[in-house]
C-alpha atoms as a PDB file:
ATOM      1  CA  UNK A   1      -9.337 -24.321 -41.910  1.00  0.00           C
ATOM      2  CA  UNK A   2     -11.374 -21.449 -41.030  1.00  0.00           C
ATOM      3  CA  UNK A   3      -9.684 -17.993 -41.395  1.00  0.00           C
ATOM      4  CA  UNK A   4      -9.459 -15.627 -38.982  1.00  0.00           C
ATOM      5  CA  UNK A   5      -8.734 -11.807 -40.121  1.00  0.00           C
ATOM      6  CA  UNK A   6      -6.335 -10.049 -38.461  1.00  0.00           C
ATOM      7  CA  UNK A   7      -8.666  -6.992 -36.862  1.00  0.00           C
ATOM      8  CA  UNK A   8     -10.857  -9.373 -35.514  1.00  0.00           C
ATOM      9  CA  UNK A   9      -7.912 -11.425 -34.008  1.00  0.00           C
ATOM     10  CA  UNK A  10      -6.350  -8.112 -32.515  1.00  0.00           C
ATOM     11  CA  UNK A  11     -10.157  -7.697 -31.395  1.00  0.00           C
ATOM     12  CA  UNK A  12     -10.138 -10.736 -29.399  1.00  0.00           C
ATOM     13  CA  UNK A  13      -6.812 -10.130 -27.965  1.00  0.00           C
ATOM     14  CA  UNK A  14      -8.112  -6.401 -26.530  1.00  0.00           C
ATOM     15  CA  UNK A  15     -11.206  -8.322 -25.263  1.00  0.00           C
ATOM     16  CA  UNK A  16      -9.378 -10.875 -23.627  1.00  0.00           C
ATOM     17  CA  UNK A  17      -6.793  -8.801 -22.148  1.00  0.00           C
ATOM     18  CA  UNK A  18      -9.240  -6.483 -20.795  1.00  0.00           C
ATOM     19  CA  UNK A  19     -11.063  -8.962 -19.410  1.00  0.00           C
ATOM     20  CA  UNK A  20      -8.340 -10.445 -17.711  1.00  0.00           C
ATOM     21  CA  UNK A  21      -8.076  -6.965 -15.106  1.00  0.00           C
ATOM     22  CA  UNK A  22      -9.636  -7.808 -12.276  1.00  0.00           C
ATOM     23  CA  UNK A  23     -11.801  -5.228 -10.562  1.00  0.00           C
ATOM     24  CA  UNK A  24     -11.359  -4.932  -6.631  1.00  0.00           C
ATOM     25  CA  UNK A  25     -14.414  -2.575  -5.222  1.00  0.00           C
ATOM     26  CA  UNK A  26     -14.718  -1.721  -1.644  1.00  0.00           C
ATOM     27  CA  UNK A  27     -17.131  -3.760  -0.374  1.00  0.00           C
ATOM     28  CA  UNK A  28     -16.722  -7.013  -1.501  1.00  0.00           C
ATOM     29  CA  UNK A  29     -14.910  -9.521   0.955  1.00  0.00           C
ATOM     30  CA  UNK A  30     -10.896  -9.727  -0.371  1.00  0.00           C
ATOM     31  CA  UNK A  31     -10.314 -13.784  -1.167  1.00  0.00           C
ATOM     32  CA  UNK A  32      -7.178 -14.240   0.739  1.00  0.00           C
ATOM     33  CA  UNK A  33      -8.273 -11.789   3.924  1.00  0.00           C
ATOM     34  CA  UNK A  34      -7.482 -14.278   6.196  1.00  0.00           C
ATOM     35  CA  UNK A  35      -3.937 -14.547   5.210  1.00  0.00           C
ATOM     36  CA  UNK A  36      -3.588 -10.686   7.170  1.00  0.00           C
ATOM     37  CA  UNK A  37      -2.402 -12.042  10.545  1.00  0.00           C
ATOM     38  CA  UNK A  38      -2.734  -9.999  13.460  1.00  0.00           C
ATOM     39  CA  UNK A  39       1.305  -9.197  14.687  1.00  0.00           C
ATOM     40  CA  UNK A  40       4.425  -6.430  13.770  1.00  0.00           C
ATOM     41  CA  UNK A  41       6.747  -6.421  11.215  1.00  0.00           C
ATOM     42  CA  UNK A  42       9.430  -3.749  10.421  1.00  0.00           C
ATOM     43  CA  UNK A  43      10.517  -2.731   7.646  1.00  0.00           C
ATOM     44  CA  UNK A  44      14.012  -0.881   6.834  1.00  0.00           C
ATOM     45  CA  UNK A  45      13.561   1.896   4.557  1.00  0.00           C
ATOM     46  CA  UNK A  46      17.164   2.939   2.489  1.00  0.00           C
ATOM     47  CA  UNK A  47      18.482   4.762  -0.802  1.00  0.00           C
ATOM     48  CA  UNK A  48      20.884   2.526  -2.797  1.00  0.00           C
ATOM     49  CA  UNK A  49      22.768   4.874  -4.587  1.00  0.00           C
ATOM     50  CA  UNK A  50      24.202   4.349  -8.372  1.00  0.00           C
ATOM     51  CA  UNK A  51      27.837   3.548  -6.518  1.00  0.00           C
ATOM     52  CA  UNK A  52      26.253   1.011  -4.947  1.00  0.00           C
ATOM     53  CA  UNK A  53      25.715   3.085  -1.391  1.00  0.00           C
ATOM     54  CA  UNK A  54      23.200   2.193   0.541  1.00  0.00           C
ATOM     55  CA  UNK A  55      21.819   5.533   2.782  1.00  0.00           C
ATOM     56  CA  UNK A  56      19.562   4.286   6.061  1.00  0.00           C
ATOM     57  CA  UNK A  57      16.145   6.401   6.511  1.00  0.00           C
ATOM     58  CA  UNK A  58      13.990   4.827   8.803  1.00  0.00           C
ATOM     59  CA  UNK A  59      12.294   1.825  10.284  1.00  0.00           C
ATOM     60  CA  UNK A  60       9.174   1.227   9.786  1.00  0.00           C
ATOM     61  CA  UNK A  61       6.893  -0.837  12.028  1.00  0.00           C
ATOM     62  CA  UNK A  62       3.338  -2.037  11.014  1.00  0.00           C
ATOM     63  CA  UNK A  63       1.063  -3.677  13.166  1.00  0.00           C
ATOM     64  CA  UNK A  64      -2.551  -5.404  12.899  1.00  0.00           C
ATOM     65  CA  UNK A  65      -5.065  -5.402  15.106  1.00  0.00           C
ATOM     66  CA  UNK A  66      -8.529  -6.654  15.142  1.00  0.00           C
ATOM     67  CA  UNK A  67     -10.718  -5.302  18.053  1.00  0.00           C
ATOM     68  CA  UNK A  68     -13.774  -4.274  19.631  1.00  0.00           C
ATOM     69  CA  UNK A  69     -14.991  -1.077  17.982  1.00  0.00           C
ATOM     70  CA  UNK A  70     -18.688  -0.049  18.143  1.00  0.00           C
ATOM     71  CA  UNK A  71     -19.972  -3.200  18.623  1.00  0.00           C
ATOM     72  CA  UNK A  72     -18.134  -4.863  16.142  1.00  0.00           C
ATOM     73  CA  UNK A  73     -15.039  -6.251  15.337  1.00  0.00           C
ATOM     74  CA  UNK A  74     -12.490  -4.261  13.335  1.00  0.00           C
ATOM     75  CA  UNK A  75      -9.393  -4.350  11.788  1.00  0.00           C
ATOM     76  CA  UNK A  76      -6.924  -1.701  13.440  1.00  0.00           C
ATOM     77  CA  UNK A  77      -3.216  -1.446  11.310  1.00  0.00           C
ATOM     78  CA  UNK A  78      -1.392   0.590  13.378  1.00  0.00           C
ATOM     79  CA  UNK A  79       2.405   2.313  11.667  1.00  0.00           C
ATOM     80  CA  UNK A  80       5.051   4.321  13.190  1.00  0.00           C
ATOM     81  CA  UNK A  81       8.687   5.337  11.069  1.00  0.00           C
ATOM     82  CA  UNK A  82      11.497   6.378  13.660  1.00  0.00           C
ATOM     83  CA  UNK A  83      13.697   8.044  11.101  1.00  0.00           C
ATOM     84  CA  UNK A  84      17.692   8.286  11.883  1.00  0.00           C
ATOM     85  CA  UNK A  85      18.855  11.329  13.953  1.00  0.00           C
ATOM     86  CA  UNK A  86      20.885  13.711  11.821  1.00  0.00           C
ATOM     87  CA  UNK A  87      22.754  14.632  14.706  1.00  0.00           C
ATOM     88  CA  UNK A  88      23.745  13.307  19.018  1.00  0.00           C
ATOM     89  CA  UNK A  89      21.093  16.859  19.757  1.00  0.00           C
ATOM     90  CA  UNK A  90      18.503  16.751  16.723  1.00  0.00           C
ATOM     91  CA  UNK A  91      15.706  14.629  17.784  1.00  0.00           C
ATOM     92  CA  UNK A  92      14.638  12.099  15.084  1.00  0.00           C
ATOM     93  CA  UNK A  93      11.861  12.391  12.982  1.00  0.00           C
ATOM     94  CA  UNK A  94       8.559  10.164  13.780  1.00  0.00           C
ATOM     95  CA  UNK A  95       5.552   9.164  11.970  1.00  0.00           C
ATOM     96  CA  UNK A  96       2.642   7.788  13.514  1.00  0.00           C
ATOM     97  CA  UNK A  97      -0.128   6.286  11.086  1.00  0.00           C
ATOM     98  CA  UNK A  98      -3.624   4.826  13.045  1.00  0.00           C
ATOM     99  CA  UNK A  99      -6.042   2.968  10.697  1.00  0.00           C
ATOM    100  CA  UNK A 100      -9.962   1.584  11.083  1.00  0.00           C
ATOM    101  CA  UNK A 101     -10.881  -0.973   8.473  1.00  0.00           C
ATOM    102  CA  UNK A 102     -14.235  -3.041   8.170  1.00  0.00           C
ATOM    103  CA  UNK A 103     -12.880  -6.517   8.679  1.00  0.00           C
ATOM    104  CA  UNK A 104     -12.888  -8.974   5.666  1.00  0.00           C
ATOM    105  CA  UNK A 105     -13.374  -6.229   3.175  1.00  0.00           C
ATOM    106  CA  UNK A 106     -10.829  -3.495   4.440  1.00  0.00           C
ATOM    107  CA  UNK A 107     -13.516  -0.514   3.726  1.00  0.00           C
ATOM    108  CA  UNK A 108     -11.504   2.244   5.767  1.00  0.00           C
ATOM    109  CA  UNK A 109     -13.332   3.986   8.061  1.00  0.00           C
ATOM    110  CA  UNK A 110     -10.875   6.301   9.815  1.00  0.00           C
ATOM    111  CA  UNK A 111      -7.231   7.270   9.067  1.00  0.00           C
ATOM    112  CA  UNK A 112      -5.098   9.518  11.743  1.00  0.00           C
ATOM    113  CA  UNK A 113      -1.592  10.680  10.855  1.00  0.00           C
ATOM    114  CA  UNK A 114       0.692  12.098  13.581  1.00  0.00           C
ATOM    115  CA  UNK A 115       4.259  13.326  11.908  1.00  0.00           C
ATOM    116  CA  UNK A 116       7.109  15.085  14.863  1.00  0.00           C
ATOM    117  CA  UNK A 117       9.758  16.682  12.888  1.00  0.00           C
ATOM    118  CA  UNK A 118      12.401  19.780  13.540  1.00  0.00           C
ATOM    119  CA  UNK A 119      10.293  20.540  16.760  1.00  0.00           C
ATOM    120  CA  UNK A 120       6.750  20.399  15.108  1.00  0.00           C
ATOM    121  CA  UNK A 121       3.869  18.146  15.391  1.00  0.00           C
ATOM    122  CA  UNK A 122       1.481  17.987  12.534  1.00  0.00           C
ATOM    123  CA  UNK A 123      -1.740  16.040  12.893  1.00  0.00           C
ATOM    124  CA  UNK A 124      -4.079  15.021  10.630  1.00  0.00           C
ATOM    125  CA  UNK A 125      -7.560  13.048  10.846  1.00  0.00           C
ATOM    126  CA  UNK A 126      -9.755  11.611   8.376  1.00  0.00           C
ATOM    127  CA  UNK A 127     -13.041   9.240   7.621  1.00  0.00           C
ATOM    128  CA  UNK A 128     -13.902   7.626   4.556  1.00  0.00           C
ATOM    129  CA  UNK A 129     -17.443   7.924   3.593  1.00  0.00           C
ATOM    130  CA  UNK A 130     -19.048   5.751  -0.080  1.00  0.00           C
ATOM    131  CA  UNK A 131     -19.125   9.034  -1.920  1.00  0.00           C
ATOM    132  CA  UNK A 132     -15.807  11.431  -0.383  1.00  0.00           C
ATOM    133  CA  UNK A 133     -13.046  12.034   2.118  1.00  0.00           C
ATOM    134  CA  UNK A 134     -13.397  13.814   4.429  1.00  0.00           C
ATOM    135  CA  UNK A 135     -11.143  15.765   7.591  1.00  0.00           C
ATOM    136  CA  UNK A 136     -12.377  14.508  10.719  1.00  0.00           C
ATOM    137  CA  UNK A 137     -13.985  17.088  12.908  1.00  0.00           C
ATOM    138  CA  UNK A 138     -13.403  15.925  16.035  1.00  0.00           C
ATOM    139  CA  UNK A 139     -10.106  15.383  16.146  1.00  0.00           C
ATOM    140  CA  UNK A 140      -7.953  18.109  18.140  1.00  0.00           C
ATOM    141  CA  UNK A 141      -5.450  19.993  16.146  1.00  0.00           C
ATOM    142  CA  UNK A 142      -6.420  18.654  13.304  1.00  0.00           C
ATOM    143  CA  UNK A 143      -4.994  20.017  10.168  1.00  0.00           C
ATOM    144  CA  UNK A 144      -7.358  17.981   7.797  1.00  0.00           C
ATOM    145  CA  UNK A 145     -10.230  19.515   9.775  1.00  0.00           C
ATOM    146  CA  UNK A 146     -11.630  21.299   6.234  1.00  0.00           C
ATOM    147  CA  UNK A 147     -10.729  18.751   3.939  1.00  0.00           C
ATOM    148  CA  UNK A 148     -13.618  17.312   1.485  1.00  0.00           C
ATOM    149  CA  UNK A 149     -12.532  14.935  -1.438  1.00  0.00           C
ATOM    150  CA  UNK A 150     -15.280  14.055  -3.632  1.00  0.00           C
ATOM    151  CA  UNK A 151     -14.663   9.819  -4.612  1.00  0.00           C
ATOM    152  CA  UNK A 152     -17.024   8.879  -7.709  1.00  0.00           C
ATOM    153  CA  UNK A 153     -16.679   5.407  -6.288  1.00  0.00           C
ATOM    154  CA  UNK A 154     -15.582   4.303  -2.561  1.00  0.00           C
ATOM    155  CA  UNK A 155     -12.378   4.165  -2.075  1.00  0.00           C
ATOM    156  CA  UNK A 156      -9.209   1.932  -0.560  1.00  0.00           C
ATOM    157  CA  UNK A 157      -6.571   3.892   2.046  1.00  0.00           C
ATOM    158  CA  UNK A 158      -3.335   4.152   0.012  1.00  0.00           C
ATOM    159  CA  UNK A 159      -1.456   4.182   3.201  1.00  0.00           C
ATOM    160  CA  UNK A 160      -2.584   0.642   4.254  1.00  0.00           C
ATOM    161  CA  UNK A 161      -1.842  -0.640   0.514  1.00  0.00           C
ATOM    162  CA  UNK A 162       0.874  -3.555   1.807  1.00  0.00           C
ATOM    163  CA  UNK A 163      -1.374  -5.420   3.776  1.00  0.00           C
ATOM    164  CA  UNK A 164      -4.312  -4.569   0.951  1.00  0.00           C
ATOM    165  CA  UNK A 165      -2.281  -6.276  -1.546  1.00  0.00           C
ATOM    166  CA  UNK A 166      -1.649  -9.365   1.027  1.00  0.00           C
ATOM    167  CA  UNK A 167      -5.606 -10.196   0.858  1.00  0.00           C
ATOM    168  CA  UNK A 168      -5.503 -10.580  -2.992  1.00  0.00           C
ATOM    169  CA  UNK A 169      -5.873 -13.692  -4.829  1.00  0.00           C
ATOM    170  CA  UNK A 170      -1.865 -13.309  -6.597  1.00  0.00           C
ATOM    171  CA  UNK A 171      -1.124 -15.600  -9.312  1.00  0.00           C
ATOM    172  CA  UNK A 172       0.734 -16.043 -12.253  1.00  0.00           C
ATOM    173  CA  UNK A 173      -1.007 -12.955 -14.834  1.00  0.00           C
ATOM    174  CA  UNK A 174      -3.363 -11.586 -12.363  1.00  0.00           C
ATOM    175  CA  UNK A 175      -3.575  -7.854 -12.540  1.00  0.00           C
ATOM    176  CA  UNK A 176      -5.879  -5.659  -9.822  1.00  0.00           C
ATOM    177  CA  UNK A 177      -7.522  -2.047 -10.741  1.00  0.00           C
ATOM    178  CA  UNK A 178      -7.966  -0.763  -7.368  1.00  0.00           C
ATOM    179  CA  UNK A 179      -9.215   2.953  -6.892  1.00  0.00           C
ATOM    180  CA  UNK A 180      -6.904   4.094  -3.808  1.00  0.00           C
ATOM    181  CA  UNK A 181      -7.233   7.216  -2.122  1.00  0.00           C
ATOM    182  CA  UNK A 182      -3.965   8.790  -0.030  1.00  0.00           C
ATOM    183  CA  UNK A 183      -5.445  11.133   2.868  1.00  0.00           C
ATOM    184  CA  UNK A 184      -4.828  14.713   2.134  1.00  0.00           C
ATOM    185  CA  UNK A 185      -3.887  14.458  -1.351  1.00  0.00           C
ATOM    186  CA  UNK A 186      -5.713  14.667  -4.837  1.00  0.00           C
ATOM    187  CA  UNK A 187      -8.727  12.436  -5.733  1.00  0.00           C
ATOM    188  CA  UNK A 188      -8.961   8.607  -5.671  1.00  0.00           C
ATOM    189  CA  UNK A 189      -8.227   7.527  -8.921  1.00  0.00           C
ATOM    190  CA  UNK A 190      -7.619   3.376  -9.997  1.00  0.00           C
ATOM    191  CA  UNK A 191      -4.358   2.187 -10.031  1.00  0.00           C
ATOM    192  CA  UNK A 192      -2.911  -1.260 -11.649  1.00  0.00           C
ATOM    193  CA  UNK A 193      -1.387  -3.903  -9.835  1.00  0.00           C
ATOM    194  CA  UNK A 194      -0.031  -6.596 -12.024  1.00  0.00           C
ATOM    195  CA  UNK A 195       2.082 -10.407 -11.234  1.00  0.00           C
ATOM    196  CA  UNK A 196       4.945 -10.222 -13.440  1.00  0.00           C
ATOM    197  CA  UNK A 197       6.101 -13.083 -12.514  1.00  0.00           C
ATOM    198  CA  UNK A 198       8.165 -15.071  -9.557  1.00  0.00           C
ATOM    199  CA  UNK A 199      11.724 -15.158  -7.970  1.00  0.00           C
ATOM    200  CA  UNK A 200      13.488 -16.295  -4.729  1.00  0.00           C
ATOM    201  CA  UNK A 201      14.743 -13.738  -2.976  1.00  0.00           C
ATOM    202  CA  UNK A 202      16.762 -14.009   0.978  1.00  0.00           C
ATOM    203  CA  UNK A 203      14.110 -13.393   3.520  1.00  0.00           C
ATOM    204  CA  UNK A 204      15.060 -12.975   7.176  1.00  0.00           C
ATOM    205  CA  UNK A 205      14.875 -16.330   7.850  1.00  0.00           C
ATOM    206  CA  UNK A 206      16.650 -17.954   4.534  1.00  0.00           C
ATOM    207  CA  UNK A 207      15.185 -17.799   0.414  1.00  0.00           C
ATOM    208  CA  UNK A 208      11.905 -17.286   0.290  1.00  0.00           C
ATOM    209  CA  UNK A 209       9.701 -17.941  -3.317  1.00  0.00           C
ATOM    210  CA  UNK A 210       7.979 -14.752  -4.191  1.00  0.00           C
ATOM    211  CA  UNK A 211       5.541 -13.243  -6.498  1.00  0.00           C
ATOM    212  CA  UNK A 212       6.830 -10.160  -7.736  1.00  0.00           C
ATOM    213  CA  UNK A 213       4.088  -7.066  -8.358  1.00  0.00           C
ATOM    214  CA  UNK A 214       4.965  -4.275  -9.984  1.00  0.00           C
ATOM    215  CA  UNK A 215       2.821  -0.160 -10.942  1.00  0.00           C
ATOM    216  CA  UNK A 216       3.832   2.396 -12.096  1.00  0.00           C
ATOM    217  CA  UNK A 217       1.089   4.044 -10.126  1.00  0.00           C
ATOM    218  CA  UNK A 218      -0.495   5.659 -13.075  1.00  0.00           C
ATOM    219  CA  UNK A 219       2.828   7.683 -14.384  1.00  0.00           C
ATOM    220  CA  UNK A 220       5.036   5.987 -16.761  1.00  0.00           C
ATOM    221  CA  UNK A 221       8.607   5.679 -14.991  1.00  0.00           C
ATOM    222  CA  UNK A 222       7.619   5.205 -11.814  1.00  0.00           C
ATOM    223  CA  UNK A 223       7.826   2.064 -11.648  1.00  0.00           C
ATOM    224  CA  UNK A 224       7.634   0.405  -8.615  1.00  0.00           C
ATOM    225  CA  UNK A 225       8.433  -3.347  -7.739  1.00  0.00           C
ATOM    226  CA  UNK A 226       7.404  -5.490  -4.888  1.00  0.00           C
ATOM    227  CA  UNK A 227       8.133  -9.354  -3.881  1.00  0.00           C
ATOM    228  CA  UNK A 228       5.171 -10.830  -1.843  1.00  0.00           C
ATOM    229  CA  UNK A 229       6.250 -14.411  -0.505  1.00  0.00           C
ATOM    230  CA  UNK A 230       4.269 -17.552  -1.814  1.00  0.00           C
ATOM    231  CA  UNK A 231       2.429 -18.682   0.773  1.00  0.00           C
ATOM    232  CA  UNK A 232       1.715 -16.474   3.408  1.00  0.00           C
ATOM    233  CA  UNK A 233       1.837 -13.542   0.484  1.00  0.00           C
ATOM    234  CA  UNK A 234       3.766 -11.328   3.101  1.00  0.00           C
ATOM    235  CA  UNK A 235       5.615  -8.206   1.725  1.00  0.00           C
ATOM    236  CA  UNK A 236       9.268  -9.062   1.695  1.00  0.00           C
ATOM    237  CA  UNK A 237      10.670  -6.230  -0.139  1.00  0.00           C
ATOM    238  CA  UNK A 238       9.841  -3.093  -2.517  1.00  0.00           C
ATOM    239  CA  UNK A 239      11.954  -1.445  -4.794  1.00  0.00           C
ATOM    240  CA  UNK A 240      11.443   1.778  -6.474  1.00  0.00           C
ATOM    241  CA  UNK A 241      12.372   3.153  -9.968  1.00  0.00           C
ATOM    242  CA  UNK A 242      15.460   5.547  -9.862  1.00  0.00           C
ATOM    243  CA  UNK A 243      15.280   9.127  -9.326  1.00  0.00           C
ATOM    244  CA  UNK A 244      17.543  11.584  -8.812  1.00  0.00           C
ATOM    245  CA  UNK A 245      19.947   8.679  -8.978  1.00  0.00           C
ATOM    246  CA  UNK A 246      18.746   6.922  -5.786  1.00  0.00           C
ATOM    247  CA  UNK A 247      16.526   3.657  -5.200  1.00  0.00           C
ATOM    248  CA  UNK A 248      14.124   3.672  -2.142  1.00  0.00           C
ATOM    249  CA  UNK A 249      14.468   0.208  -0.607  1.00  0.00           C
ATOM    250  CA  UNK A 250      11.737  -0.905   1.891  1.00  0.00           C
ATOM    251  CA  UNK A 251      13.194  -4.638   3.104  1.00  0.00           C
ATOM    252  CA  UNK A 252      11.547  -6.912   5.661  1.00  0.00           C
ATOM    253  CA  UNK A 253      13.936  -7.608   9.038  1.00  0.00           C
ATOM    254  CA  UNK A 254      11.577  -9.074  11.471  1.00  0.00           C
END
């Protein structure tokens, strides 16, 4: 029998593990595109304390489009959060996301965000360009209007990452690098998404079979879990790591 030393063996390993990342660059058409539907879900968004309390925050609606734009048919993910009124004469807060995607590949184009809160309205505007970020100039009000992020490569919206992660080929051991940018903040940098394995959790309409995804977004601890179902690889739920003593719960109800 032929022997096989052990740094070459832990060699091969490295190799093969490596090789086993699969790199998603904007561009290319996403295998399982066509599994992003056009329609709403919402979300409820909650802390789960350690006592087992569970704190409401919002609900969170996201919508796809695909429309005339330019000529051309695009993807348009539209999001709004109406958070929960702290009191019968505080109005709540509101979010308002409004997204532009090339349509098989989800290149962003454009990326408006609209937050109402304590009497203020902040709005910010951005387009995606191969080589930076930048505010859009255009846009009225907007807040973003001297932003300039420099990308090394193109990058993926952050804020459109549930419906991103739909569109990928999940399977038992598949792992993504996918360099995602969130508008406003620091540079695009990769991030790992990785199948850990499979579970059946309640879904709104009964148990559903799900993959479940985790990251850790590039910072050990926090962790962050997510169960796609089999199938139509719909997000069902995500769960992140504690802090501060509270979970953030994001859970499909319609």
């Amino acid at each position: 029998m032929r022997r096989i030393l052990l740094p070459t063996l832990l060699a091969c390993l490295c190799t093969s593990a490596q090789a086993a990342v699969t790199s998603i660059d904007v561009g290319a058409a996403l295998p399982r595109f066509s599994l992003v539907k056009p329609g709403t879900h919402h979300y409820l968004r909650y802390f789960r304390t350690a006592d087992g309390a569970s704190i409401p925050l919002d609900i969170w609606a996201r919508e796809v489009r695909f429309e005339q734009r330019d000529g051309k048919q695009q993807m348009h993910i539209v999001q709004r959060w109406d958070g929960a009124m702290a009191s019968p004469t505080t109005p709540a807060a509101v979010k308002r996301l409004d997204s532009w995607f090339e349509t098989a590949t989800f290149r962003p184009l454009s990326h408006v965000r609209i937050t109402e809160r304590d009497g203020k309205k902040l709005v910010e505007g951005f387009t995606f360009a191969p080589d930076r970020v930048s505010g859009m100039p255009d846009l009225a009000d907007n807040a973003q209007k001297a932003l300039s992020v420099a990308s090394p490569e193109p990058t993926f919206n952050f804020e459109t990452d549930i419906e991103f992660l739909q569109a990928l080929p999940l399977a038992e051991g598949y792992e993504a690098s996918i360099n995602f940018y969130h508008p406003g903040g620091p540079a695009p940098k990769r991030y790992s998404f990785k199948v850990a394995g499979s579970a059946t959790i309640a879904g709104p309409a009964g148990p559903v079979d799900c993959w479940i995804v985790t990251t850790d977004y590039g910072t050990p601890g926090a962790d962050s879990t997510f169960w796609f179902a089999k199938g139509s690889q719909l997000m069902l739920r995500q769960e992140s790591a504690p802090r501060d003593g509270k979970v953030l719960v994001k859970t499909l109800i319609d």
